[in-house]
N, C-alpha and C. Protein backbone atom coordinates (compact mmCIF):
# COMPACT_ATOMS: atom_id res chain seq x y z
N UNK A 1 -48.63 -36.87 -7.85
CA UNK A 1 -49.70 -36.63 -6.89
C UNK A 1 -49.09 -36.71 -5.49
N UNK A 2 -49.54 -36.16 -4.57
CA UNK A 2 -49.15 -35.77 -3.29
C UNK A 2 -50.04 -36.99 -2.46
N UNK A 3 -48.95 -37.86 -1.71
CA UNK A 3 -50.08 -39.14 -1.18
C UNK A 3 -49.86 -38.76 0.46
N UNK A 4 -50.10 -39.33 1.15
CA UNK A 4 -50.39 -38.88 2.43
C UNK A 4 -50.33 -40.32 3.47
N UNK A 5 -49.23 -40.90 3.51
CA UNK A 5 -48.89 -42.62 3.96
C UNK A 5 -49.32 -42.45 5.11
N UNK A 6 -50.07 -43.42 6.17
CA UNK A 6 -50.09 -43.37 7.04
C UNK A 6 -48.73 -44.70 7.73
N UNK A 7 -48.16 -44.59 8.97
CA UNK A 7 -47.53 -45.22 9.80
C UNK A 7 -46.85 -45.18 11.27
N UNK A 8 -46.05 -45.18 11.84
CA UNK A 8 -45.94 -45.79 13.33
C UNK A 8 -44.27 -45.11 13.41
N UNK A 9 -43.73 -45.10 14.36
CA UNK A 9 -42.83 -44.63 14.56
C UNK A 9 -41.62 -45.34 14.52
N UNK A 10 -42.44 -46.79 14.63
CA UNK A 10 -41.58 -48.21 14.09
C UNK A 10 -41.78 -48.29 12.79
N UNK A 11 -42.53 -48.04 11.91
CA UNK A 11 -42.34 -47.65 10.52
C UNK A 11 -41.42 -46.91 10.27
N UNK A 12 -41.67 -45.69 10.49
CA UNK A 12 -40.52 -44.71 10.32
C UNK A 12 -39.17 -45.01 10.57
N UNK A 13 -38.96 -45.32 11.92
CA UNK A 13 -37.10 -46.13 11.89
C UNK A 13 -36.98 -47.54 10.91
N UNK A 14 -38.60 -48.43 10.14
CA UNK A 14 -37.83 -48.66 9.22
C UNK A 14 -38.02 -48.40 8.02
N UNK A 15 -38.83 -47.39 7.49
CA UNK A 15 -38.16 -45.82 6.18
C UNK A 15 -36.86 -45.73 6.47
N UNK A 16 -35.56 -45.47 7.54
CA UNK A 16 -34.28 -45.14 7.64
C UNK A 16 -34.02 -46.22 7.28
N UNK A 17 -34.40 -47.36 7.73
CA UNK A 17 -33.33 -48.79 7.61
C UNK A 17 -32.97 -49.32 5.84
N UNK A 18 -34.41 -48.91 5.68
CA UNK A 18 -34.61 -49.40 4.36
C UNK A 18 -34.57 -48.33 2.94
N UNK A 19 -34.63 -47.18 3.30
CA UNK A 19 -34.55 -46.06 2.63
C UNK A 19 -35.28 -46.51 1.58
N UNK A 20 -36.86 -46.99 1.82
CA UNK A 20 -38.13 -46.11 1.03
C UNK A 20 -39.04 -46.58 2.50
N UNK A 21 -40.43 -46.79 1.75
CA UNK A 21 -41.57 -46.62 2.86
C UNK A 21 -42.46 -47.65 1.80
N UNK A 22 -43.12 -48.53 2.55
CA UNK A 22 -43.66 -49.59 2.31
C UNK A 22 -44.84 -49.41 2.82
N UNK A 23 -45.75 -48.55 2.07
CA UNK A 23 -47.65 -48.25 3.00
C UNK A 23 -47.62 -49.47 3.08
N UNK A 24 -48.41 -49.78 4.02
CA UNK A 24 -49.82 -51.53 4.17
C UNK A 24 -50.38 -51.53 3.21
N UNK A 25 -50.35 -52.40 2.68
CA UNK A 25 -51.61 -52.94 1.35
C UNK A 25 -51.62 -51.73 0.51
N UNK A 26 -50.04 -51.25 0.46
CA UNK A 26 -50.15 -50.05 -0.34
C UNK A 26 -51.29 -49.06 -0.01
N UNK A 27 -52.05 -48.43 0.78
CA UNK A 27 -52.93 -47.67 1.05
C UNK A 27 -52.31 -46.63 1.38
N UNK A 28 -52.53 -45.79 0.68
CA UNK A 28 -52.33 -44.06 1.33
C UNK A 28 -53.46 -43.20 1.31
N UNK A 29 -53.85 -42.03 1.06
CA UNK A 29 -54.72 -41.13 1.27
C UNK A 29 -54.37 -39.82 0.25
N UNK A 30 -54.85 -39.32 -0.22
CA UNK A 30 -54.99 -38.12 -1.48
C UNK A 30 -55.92 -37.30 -1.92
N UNK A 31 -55.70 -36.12 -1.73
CA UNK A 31 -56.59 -35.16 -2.74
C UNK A 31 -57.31 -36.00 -4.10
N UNK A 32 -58.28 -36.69 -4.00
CA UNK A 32 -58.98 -37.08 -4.96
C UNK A 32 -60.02 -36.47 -5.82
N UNK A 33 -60.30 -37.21 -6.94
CA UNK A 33 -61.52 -36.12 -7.45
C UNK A 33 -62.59 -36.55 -6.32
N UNK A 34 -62.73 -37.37 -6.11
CA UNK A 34 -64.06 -38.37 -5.28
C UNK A 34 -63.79 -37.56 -4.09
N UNK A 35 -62.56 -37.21 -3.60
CA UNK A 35 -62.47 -36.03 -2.00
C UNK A 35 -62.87 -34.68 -2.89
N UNK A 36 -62.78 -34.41 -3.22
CA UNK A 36 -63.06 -32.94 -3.95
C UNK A 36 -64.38 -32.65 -4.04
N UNK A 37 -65.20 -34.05 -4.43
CA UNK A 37 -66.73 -34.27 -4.79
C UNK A 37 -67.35 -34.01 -3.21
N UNK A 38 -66.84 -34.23 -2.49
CA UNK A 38 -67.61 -34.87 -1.01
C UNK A 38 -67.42 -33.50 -0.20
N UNK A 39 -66.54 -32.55 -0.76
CA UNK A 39 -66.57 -31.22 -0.18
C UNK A 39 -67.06 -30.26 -0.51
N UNK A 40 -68.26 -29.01 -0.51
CA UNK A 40 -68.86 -28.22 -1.01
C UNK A 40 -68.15 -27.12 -1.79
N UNK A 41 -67.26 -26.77 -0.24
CA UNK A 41 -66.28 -25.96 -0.27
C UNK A 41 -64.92 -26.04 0.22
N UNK A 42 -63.60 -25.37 -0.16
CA UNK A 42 -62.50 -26.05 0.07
C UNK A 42 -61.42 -25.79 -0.95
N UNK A 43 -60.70 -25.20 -0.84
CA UNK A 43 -59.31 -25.20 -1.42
C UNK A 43 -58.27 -26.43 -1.36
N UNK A 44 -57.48 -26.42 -2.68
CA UNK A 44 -56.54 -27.68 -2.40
C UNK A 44 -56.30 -27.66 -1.28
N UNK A 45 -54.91 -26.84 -0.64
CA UNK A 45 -54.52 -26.85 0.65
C UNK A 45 -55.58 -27.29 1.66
N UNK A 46 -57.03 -26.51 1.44
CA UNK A 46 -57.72 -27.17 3.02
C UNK A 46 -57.97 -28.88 2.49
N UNK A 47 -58.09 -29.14 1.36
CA UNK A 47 -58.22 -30.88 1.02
C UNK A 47 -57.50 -31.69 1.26
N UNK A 48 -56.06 -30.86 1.05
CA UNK A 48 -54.93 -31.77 1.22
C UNK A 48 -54.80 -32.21 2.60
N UNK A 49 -55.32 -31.18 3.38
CA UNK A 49 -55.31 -31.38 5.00
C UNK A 49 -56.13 -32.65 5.46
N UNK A 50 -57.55 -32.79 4.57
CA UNK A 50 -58.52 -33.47 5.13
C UNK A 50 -58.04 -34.83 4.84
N UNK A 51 -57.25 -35.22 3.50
CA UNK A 51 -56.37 -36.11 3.31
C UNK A 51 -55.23 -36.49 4.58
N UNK A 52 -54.72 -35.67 4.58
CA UNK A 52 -54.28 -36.07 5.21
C UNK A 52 -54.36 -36.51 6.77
N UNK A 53 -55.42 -35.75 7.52
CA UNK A 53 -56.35 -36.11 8.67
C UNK A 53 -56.71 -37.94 8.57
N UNK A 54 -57.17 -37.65 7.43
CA UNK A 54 -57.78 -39.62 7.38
C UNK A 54 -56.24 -40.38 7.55
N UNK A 55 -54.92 -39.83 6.68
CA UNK A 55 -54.05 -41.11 7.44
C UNK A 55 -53.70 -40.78 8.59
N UNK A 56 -53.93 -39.71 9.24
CA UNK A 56 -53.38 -39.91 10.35
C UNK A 56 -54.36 -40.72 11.59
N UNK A 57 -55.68 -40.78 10.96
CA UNK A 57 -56.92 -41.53 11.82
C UNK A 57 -56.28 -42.78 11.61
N UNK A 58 -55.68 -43.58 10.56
CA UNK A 58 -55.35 -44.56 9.67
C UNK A 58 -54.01 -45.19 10.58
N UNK A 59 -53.23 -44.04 10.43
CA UNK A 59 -51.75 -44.30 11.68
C UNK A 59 -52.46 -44.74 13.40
N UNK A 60 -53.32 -44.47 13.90
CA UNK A 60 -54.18 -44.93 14.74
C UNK A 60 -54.93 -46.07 14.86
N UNK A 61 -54.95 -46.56 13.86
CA UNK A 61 -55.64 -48.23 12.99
C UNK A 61 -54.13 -48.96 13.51
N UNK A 62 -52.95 -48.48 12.89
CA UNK A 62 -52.25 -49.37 12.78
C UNK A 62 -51.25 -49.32 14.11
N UNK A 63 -51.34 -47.93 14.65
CA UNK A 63 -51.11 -47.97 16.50
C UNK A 63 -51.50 -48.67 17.49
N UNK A 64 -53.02 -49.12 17.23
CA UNK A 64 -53.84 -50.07 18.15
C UNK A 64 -53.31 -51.32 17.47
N UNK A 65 -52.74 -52.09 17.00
CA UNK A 65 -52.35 -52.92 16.46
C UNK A 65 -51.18 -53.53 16.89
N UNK A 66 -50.18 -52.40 17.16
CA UNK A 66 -48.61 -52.27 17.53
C UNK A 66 -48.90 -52.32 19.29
N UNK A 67 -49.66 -51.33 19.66
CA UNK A 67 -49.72 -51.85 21.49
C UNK A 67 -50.47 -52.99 21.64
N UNK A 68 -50.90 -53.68 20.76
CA UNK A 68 -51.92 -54.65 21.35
C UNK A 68 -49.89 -55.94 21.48
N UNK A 69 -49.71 -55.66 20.46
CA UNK A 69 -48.43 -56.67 20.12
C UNK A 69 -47.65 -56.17 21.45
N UNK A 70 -47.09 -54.82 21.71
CA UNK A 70 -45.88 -54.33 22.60
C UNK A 70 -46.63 -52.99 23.36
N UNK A 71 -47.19 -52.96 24.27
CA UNK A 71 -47.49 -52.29 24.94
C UNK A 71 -46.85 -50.77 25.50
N UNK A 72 -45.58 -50.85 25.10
CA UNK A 72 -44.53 -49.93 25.37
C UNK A 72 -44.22 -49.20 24.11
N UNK A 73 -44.94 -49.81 22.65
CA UNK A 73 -45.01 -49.06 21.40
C UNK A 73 -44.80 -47.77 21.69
N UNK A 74 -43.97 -46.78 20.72
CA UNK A 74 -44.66 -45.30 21.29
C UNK A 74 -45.83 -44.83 20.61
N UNK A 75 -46.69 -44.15 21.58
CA UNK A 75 -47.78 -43.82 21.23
C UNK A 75 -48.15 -42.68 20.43
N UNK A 76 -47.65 -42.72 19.35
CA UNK A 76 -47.37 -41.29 17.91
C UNK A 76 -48.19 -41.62 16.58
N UNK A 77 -49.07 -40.75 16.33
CA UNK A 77 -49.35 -41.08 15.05
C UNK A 77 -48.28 -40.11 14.10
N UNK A 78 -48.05 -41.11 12.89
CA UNK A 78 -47.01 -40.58 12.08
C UNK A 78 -47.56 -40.78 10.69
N UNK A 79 -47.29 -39.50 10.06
CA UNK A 79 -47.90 -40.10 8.64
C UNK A 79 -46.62 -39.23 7.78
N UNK A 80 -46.53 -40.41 6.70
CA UNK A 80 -45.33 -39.46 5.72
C UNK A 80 -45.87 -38.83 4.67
N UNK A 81 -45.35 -37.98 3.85
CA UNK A 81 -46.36 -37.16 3.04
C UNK A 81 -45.13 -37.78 1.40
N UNK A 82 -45.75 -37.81 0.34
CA UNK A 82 -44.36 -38.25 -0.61
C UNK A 82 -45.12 -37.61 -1.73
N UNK A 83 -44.64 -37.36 -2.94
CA UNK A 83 -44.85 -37.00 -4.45
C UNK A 83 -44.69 -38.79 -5.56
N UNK A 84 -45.69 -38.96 -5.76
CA UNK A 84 -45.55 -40.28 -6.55
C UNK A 84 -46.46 -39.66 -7.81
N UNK A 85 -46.07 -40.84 -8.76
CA UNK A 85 -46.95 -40.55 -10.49
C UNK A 85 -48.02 -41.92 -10.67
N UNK A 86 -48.15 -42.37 -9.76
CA UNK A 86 -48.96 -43.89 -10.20
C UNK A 86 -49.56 -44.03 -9.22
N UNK A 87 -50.95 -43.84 -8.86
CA UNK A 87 -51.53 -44.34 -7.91
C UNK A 87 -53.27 -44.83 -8.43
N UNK A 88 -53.66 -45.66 -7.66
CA UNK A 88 -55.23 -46.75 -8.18
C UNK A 88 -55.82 -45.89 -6.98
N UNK A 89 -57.38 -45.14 -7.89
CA UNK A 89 -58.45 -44.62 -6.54
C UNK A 89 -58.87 -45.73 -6.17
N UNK A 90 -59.31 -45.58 -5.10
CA UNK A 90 -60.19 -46.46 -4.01
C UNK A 90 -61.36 -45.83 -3.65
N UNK A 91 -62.30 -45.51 -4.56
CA UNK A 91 -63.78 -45.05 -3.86
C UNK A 91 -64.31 -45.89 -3.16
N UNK A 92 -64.32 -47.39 -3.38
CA UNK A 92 -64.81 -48.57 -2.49
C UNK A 92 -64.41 -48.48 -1.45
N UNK A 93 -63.26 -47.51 -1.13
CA UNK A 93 -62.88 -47.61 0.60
C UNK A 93 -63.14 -46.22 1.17
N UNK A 94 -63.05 -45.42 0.68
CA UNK A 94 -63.42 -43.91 0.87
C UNK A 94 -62.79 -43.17 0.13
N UNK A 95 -63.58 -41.52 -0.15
CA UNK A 95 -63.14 -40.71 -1.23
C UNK A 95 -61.39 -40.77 -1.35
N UNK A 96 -60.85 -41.08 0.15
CA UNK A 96 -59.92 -39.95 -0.10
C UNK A 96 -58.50 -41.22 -0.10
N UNK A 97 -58.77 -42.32 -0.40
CA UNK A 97 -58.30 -43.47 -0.45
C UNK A 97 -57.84 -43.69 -1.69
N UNK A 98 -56.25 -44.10 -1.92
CA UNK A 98 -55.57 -44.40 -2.97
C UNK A 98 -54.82 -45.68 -2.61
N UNK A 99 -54.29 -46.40 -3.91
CA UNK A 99 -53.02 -47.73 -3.54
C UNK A 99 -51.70 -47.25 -4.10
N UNK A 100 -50.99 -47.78 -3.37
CA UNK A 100 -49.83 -47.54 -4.24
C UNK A 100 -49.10 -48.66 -3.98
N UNK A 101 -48.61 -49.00 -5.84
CA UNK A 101 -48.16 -50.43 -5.97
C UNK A 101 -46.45 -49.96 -5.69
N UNK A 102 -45.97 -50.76 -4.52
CA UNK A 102 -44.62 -51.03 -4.36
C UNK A 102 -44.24 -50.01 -3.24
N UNK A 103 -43.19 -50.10 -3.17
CA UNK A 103 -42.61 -49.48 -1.81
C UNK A 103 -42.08 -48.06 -2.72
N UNK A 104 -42.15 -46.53 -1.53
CA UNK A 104 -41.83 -45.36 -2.28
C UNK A 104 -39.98 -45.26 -1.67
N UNK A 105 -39.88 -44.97 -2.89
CA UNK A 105 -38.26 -44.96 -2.38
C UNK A 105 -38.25 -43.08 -1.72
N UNK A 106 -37.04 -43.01 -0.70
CA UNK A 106 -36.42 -42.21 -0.55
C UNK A 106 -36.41 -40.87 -1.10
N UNK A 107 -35.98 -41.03 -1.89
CA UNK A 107 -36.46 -39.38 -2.97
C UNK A 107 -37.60 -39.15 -2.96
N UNK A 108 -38.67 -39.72 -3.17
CA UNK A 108 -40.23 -39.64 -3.57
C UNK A 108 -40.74 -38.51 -1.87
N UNK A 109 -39.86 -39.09 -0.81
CA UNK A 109 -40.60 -38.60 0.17
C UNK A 109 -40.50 -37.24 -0.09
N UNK A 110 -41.30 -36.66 0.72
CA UNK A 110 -41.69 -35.00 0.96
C UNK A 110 -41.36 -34.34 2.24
N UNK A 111 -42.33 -34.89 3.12
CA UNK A 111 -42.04 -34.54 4.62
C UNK A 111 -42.16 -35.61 5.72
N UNK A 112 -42.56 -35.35 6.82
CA UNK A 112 -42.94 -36.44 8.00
C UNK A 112 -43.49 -35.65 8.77
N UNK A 113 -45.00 -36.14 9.10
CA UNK A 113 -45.82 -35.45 10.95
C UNK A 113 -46.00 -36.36 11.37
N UNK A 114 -45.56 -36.05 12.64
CA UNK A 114 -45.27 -36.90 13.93
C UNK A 114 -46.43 -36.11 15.04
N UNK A 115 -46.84 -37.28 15.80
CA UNK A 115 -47.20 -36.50 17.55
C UNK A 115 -46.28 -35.67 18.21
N UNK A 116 -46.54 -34.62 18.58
CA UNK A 116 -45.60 -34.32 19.70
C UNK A 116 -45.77 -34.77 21.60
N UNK A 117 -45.16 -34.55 21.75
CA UNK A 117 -45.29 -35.69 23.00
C UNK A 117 -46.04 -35.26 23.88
N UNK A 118 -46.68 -34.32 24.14
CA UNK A 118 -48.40 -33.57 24.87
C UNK A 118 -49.20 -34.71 24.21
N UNK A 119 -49.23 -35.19 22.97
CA UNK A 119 -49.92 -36.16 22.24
C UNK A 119 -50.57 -37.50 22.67
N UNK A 120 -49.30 -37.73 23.41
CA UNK A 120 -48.79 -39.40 23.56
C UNK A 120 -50.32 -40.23 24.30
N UNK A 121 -50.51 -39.23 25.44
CA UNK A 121 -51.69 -40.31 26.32
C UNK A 121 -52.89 -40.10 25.50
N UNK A 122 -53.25 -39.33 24.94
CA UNK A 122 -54.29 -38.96 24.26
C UNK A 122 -54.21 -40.07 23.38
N UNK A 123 -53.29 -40.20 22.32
CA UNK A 123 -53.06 -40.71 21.14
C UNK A 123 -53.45 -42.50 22.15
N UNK A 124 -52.74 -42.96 22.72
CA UNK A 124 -52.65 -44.58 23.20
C UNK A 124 -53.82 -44.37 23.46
N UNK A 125 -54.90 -43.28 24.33
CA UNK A 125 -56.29 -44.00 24.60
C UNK A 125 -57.58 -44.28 23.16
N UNK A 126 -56.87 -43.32 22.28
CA UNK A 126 -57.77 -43.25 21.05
C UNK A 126 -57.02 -44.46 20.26
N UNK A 127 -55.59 -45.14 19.99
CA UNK A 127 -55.59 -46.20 19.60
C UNK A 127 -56.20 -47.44 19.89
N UNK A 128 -56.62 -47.14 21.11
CA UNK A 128 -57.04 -48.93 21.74
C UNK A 128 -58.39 -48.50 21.30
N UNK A 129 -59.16 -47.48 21.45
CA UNK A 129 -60.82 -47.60 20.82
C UNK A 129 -60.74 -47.38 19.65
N UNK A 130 -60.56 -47.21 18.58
CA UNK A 130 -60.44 -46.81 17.30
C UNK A 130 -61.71 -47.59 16.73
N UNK A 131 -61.21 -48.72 16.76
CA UNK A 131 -62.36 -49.38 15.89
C UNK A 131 -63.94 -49.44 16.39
N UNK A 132 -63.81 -49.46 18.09
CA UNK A 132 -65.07 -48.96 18.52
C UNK A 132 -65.62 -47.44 18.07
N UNK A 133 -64.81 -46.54 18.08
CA UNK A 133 -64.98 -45.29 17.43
C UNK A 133 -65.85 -45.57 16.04
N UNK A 134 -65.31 -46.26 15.19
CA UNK A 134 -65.04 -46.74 13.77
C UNK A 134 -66.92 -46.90 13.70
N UNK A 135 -67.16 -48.10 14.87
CA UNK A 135 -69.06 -48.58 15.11
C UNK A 135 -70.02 -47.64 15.70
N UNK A 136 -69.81 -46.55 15.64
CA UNK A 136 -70.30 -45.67 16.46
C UNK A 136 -70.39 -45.48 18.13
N UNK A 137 -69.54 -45.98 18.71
CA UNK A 137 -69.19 -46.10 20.23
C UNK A 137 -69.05 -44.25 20.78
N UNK A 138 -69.89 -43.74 21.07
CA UNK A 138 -69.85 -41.99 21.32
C UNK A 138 -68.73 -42.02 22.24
N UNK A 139 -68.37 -42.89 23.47
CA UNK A 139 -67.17 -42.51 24.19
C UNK A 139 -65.74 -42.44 23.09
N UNK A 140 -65.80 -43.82 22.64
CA UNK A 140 -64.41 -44.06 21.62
C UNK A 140 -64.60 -43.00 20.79
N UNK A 141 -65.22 -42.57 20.16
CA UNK A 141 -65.28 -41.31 19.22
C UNK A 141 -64.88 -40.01 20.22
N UNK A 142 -65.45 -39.56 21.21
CA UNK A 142 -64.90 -38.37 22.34
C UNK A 142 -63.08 -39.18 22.36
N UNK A 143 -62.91 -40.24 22.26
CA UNK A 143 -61.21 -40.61 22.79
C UNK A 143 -60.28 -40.38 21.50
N UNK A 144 -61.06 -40.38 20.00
CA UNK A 144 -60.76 -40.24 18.75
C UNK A 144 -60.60 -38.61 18.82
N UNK A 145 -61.46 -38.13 18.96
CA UNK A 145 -61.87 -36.28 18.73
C UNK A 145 -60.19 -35.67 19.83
N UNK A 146 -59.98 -36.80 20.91
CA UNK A 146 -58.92 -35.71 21.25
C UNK A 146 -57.58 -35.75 21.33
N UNK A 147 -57.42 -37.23 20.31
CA UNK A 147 -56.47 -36.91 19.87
C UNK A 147 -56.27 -36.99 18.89
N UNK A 148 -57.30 -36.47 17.64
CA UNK A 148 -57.23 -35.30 16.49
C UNK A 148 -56.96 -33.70 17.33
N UNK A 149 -56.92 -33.35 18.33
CA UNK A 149 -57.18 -32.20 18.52
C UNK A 149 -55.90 -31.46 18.58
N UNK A 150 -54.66 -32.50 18.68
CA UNK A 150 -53.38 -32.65 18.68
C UNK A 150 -52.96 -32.36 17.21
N UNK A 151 -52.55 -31.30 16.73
CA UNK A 151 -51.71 -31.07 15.29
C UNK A 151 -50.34 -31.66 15.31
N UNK A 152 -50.73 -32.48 14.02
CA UNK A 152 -49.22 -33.38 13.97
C UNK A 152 -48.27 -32.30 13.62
N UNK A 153 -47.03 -32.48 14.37
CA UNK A 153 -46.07 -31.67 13.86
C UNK A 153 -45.25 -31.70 12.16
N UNK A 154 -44.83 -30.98 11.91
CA UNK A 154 -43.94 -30.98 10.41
C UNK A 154 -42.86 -31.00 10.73
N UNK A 155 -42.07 -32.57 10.14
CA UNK A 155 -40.19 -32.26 9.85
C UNK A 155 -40.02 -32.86 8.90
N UNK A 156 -38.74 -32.16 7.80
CA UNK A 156 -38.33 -32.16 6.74
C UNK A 156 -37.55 -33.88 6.75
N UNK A 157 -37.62 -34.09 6.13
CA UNK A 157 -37.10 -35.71 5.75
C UNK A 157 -35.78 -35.84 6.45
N UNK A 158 -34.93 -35.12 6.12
CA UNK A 158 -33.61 -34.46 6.82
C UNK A 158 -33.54 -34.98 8.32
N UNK A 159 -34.58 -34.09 9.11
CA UNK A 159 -34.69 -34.01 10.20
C UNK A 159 -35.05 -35.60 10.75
N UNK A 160 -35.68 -36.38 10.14
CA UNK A 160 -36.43 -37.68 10.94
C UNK A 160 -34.87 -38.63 11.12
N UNK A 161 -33.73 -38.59 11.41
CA UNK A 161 -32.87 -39.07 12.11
C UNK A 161 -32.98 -38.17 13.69
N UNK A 162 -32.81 -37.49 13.89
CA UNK A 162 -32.27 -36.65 14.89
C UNK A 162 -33.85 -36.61 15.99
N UNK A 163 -35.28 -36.23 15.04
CA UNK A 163 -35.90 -36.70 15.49
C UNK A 163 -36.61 -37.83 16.57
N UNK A 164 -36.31 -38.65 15.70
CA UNK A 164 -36.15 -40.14 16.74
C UNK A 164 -35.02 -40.33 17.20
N UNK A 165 -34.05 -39.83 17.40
CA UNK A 165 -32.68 -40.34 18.37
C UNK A 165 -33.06 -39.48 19.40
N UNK A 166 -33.10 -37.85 19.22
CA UNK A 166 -33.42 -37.25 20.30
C UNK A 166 -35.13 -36.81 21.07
N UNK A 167 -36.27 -37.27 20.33
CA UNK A 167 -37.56 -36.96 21.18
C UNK A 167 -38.10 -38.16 21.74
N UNK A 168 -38.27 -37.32 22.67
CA UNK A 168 -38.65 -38.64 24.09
C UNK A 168 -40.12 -39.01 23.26
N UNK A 169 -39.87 -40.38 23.36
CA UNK A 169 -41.05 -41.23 21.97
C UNK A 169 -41.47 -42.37 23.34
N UNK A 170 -41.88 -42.07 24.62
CA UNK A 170 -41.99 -43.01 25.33
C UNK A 170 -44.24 -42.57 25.67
């Protein structure tokens, strides 16, 4: 199954360190039957997207988290995309919510989307409201909406060295 990790850009340099990826509480995001149910209409591909939209709302959970700690965090939502065979639904948390027990090694990954750096201020003002977003706060939700409006970029597993050595992540 195709999971959809959400994480931080300090995650990601440590996916390199550690060569796998360690979701939080094992939580990722997936084409579920329970996401499949909640859509009228929709092709895998457009599901897989909506999946993957929620970790990247999710990488924003755990962004406001990282500037509250270091203020100078970079401000990127990053989500890794991987192929795993074992994953527990989570309808209790939302359709599109899966666990995955243990850390995904290296091979398992698929790809990586990152912010691109037009992203960045957008992304830090929608991390710090998130959870107001989350209670229905209509401003924090307008600060959420724009930086979803930002398409995470695609790089091949390959690429996420060169990536972070060379894009300005400030």
């Amino acid at each position: 199954m195709r999971i959809y990790v959400p994480t931080t850009v300090a995650g990601l340099r440590k996916l390199l360190a550690d060569e796998q990826l360690q979701p939080l509480s094992g939580t990722a995001f997936a084409l579920t039957p329970g996401l499949r149910e909640a859509y009228v209409a929709g092709d895998d591909e457009e599901l897989e997207y909506v999946a993957m939209t929620e970790a990247a709302r999710a990488s924003l959970r755990l962004l406001g988290t990282e500037l509250a700690g270091d203020p100078d965090a970079p401000p990127r939502r990053a989500v890794v995309a991987a192929d795993v065979d074992d994953v527990t639904l989570r309808p209790d948390l939302d359709a599109a919510v899966v666990r995955v027990d243990g850390p995904i090694p290296l091979r398992r990954l698929a790809s990586v989307h990152l912010d691109l750096a037009e992203a960045a201020e957008a992304v830090r003002a929608a991390a710090v409201v998130i959870d107001a977003a989350d209670l229905g706060d209509e401003d924090a939700e307008l600060a959420v909406g724009d930086a979803e409006d930002h398409e995470l970029a695609w790089y091949g597993l390959q690429e996420l060295p060169f990536v972070l050595d060379l894009e300005d992540l400030s």
